[in-house]
N, C-alpha and C. Protein backbone atom coordinates (compact mmCIF):
# COMPACT_ATOMS: atom_id res chain seq x y z
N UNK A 1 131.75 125.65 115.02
CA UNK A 1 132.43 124.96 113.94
C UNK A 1 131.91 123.52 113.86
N UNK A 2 131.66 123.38 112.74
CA UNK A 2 131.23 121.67 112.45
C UNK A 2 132.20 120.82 112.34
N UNK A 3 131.44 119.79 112.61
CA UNK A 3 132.69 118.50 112.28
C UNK A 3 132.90 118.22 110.52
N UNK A 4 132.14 118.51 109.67
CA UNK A 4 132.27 118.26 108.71
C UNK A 4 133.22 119.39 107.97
N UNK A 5 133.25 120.57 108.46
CA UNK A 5 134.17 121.69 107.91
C UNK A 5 135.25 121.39 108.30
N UNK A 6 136.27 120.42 109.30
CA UNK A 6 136.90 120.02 109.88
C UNK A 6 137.75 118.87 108.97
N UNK A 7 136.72 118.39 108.10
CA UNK A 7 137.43 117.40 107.30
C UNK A 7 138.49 118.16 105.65
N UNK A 8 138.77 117.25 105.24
CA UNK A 8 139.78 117.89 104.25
C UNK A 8 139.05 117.29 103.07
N UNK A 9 139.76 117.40 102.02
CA UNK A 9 139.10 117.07 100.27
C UNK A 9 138.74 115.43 100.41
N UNK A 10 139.27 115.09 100.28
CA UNK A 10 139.32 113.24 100.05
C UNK A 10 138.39 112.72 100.94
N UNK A 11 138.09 112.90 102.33
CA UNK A 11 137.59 112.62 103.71
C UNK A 11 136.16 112.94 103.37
N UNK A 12 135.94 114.63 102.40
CA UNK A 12 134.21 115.24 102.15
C UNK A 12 133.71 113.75 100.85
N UNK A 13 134.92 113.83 100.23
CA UNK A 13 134.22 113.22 98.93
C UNK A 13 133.76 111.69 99.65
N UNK A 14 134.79 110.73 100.23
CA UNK A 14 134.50 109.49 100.78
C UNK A 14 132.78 109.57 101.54
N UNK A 15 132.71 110.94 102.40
CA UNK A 15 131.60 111.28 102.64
C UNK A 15 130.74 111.48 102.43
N UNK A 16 130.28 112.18 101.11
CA UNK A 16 129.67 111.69 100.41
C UNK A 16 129.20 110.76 99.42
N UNK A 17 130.20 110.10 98.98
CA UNK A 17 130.17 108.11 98.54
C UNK A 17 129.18 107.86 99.28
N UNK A 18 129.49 107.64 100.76
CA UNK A 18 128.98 107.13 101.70
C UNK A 18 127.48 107.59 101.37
N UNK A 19 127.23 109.03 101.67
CA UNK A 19 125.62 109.21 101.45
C UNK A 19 125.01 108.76 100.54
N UNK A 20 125.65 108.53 99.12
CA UNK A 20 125.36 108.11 98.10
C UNK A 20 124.54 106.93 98.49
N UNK A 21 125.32 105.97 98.77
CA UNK A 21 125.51 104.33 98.78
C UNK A 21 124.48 103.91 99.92
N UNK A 22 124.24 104.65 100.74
CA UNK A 22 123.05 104.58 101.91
C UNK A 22 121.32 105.08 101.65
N UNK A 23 122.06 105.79 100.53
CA UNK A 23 120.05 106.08 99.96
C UNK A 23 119.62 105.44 98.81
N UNK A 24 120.70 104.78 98.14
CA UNK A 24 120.83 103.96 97.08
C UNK A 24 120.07 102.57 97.91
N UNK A 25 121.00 102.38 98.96
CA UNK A 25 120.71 101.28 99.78
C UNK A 25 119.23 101.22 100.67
N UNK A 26 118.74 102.39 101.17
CA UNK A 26 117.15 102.24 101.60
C UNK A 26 116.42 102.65 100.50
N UNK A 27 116.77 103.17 99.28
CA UNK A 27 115.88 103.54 98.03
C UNK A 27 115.52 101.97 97.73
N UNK A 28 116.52 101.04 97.59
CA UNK A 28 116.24 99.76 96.94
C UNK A 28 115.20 99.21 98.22
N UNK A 29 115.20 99.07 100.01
CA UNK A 29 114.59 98.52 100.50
C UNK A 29 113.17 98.67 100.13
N UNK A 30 113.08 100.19 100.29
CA UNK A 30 111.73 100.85 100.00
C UNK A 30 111.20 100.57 98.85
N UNK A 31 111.62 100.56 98.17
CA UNK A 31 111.26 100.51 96.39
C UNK A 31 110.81 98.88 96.62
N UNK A 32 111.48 97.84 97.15
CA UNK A 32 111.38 96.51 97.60
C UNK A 32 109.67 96.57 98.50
N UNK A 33 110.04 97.24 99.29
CA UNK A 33 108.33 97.00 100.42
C UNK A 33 107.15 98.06 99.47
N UNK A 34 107.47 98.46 98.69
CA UNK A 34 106.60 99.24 97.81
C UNK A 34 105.69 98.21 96.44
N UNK A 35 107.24 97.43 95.88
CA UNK A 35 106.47 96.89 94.80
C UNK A 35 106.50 95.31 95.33
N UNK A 36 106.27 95.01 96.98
CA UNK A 36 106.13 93.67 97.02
C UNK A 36 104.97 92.62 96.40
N UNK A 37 104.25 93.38 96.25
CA UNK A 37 102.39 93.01 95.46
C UNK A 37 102.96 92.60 93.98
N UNK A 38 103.22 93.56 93.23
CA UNK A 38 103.84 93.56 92.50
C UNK A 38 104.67 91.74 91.99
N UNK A 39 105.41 92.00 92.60
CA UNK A 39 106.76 91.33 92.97
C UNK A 39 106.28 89.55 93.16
N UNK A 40 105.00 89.41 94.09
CA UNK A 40 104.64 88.52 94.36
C UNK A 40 103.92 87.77 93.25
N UNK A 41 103.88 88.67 92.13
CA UNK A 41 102.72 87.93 90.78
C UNK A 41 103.83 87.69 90.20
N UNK A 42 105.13 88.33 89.71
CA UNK A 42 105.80 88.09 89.13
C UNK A 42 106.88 86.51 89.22
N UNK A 43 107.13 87.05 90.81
CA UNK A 43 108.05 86.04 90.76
C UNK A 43 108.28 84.30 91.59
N UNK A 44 106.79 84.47 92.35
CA UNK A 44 106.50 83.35 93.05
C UNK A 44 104.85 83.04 92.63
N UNK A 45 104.71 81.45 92.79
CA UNK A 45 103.57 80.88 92.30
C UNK A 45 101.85 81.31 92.31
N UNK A 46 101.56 81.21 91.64
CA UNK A 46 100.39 82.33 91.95
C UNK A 46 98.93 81.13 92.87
N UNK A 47 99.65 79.74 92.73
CA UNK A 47 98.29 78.82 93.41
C UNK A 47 98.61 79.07 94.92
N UNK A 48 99.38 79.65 95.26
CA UNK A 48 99.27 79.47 96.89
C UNK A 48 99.94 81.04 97.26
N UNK A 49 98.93 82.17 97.00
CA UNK A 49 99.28 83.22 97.79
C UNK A 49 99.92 83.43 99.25
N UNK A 50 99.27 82.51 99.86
CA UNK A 50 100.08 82.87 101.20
C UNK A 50 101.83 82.36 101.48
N UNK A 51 102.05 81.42 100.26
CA UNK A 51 103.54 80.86 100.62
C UNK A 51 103.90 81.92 99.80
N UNK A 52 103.84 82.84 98.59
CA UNK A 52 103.83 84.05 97.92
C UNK A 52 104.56 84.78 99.10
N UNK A 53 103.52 85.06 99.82
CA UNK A 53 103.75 86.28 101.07
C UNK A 53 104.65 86.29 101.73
N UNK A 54 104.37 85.03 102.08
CA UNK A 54 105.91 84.46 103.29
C UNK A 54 107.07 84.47 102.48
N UNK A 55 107.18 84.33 101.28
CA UNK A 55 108.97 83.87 100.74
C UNK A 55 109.26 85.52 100.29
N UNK A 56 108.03 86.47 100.07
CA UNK A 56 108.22 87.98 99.76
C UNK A 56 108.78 88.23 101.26
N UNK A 57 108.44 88.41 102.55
CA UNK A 57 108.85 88.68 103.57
C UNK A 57 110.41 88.00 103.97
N UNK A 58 109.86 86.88 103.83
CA UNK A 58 111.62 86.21 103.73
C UNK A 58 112.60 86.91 103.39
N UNK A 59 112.12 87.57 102.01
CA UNK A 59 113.37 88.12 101.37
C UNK A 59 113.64 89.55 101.29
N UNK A 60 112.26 90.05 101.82
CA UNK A 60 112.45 91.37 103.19
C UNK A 60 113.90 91.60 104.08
N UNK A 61 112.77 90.21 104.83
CA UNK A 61 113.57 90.19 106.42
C UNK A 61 115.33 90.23 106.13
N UNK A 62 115.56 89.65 105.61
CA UNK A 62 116.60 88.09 104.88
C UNK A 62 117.49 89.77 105.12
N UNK A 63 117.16 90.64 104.59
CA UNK A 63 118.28 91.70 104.61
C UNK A 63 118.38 92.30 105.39
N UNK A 64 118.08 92.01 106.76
CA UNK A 64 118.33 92.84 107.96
C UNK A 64 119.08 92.16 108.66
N UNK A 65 119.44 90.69 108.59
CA UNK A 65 120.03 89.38 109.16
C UNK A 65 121.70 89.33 107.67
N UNK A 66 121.25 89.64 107.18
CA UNK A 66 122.52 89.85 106.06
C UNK A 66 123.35 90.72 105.96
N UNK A 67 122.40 91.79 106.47
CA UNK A 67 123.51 93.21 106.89
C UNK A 67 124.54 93.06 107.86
N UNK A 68 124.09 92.35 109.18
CA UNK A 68 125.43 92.74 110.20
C UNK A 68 126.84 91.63 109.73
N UNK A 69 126.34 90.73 108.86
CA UNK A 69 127.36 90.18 108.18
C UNK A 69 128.45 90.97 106.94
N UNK A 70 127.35 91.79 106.36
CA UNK A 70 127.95 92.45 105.28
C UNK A 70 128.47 93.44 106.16
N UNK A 71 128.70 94.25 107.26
CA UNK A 71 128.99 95.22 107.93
C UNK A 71 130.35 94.56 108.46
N UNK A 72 130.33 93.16 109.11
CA UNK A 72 131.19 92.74 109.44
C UNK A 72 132.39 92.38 108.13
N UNK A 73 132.38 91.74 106.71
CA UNK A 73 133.20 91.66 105.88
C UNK A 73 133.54 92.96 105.38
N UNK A 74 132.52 94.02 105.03
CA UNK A 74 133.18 95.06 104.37
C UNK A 74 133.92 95.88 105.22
N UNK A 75 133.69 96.00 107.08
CA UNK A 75 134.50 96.56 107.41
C UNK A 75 136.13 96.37 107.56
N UNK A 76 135.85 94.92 107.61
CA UNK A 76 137.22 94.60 107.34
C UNK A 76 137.82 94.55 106.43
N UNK A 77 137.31 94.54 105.40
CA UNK A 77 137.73 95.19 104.01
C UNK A 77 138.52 96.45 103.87
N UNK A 78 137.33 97.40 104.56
CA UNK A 78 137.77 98.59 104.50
C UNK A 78 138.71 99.08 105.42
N UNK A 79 138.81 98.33 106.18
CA UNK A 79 140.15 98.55 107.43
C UNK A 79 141.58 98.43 106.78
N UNK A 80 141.33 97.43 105.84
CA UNK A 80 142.62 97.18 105.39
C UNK A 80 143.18 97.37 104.15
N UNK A 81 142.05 97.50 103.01
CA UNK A 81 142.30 97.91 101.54
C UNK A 81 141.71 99.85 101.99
N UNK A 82 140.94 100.24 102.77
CA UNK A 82 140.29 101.22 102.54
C UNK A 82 139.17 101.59 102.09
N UNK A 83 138.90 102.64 102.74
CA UNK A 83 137.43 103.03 103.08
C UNK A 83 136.66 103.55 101.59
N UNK A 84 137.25 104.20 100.92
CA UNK A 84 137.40 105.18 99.67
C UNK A 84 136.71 103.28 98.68
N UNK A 85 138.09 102.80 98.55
CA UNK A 85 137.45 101.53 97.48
C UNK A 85 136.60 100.91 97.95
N UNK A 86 135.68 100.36 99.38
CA UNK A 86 135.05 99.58 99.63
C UNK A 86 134.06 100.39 99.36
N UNK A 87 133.76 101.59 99.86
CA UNK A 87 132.34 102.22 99.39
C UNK A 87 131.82 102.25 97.80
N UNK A 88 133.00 102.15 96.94
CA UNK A 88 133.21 102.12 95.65
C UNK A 88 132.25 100.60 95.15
N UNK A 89 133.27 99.37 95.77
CA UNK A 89 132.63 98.67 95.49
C UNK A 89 131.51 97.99 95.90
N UNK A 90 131.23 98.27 97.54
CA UNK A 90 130.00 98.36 97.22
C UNK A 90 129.00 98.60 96.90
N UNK A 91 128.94 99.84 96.52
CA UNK A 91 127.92 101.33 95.59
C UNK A 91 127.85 100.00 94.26
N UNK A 92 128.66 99.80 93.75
CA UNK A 92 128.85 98.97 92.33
C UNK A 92 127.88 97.32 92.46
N UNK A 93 128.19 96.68 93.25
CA UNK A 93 127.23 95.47 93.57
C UNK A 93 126.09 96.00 93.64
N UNK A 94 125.55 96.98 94.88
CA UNK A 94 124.34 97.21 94.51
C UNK A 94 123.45 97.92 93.34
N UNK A 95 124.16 98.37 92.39
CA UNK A 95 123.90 98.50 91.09
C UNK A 95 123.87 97.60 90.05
N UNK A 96 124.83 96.17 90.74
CA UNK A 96 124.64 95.27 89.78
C UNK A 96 123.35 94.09 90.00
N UNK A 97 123.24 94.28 91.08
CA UNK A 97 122.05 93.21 91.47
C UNK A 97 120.84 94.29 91.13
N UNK A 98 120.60 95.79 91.03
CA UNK A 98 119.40 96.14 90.53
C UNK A 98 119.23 95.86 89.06
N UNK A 99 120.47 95.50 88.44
CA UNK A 99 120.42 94.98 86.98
C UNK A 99 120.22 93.69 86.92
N UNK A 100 120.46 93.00 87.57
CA UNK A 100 120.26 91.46 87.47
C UNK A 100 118.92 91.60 88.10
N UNK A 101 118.23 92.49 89.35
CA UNK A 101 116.70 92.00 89.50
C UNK A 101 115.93 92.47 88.19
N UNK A 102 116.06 93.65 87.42
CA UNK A 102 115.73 93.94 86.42
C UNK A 102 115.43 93.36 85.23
N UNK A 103 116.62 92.38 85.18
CA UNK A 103 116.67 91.26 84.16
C UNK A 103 116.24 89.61 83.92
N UNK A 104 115.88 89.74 85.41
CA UNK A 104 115.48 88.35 85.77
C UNK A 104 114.25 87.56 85.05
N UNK A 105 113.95 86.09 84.26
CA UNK A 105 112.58 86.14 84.03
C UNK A 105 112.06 85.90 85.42
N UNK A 106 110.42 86.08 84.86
CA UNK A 106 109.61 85.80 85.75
C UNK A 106 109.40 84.19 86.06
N UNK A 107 108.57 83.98 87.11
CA UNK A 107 108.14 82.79 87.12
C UNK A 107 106.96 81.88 86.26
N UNK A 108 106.05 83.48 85.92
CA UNK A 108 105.40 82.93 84.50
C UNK A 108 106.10 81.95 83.26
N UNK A 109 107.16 82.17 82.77
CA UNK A 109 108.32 81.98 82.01
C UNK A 109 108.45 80.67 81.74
N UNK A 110 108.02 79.97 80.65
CA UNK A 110 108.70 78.19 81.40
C UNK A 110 110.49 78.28 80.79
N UNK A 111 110.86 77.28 81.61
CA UNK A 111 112.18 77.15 81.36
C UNK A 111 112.49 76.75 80.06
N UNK A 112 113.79 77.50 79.28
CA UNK A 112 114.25 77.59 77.98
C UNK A 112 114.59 76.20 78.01
């Protein structure tokens, strides 16, 4: 017998939120270390490639040092409002910042 046949209706669905929100969440890293080339023409200066590189890695790294913080607020979030809405909202932020990176100008762009 599995542990997952073990759970009841509400407990499978939260469970899967969860899977949701975790491939959503390394889809964006990956998709991130995929189009960093990319990324680097667009959105940082093109006279000095190597500070390019470094502020692309920065903002790599930047989310592995941001996570045990975000692990630390949302769990307490979810300790106390619940597990069900925090996965909710955070599934939802990270959908909103792929719309805001989406929408962003570039650095080509001069300011309006």
């Amino acid at each position: 017998m599995s542990i997952f046949s073990a759970l009841n209706r509400e407990q499978k669905e939260a469970f899967g939120l969860l899977k949701i929100g975790t491939f959503l969440e390394y889809f964006n890293l990956m998709l991130y270390i995929h189009m960093a080339v990319l990324l680097n023409d667009l959105f940082f200066p093109k006279e000095d490639p190597k500070t390019a590189g470094l502020l692309t890695a920065l903002a790599f790294c930047s989310t592995y040092v941001l996570r045990s913080f975000g692990a630390l607020f949302f769990g307490y979030i979810g300790d106390h409002i619940g597990r069900k809405t925090t996965v909710i909202m955070t599934t939802m932020m990270m959908a909103t910042s792929c719309i805001i990176m989406a929408t962003l100008p570039t650095y080509a762009l001069p300011p309006l």
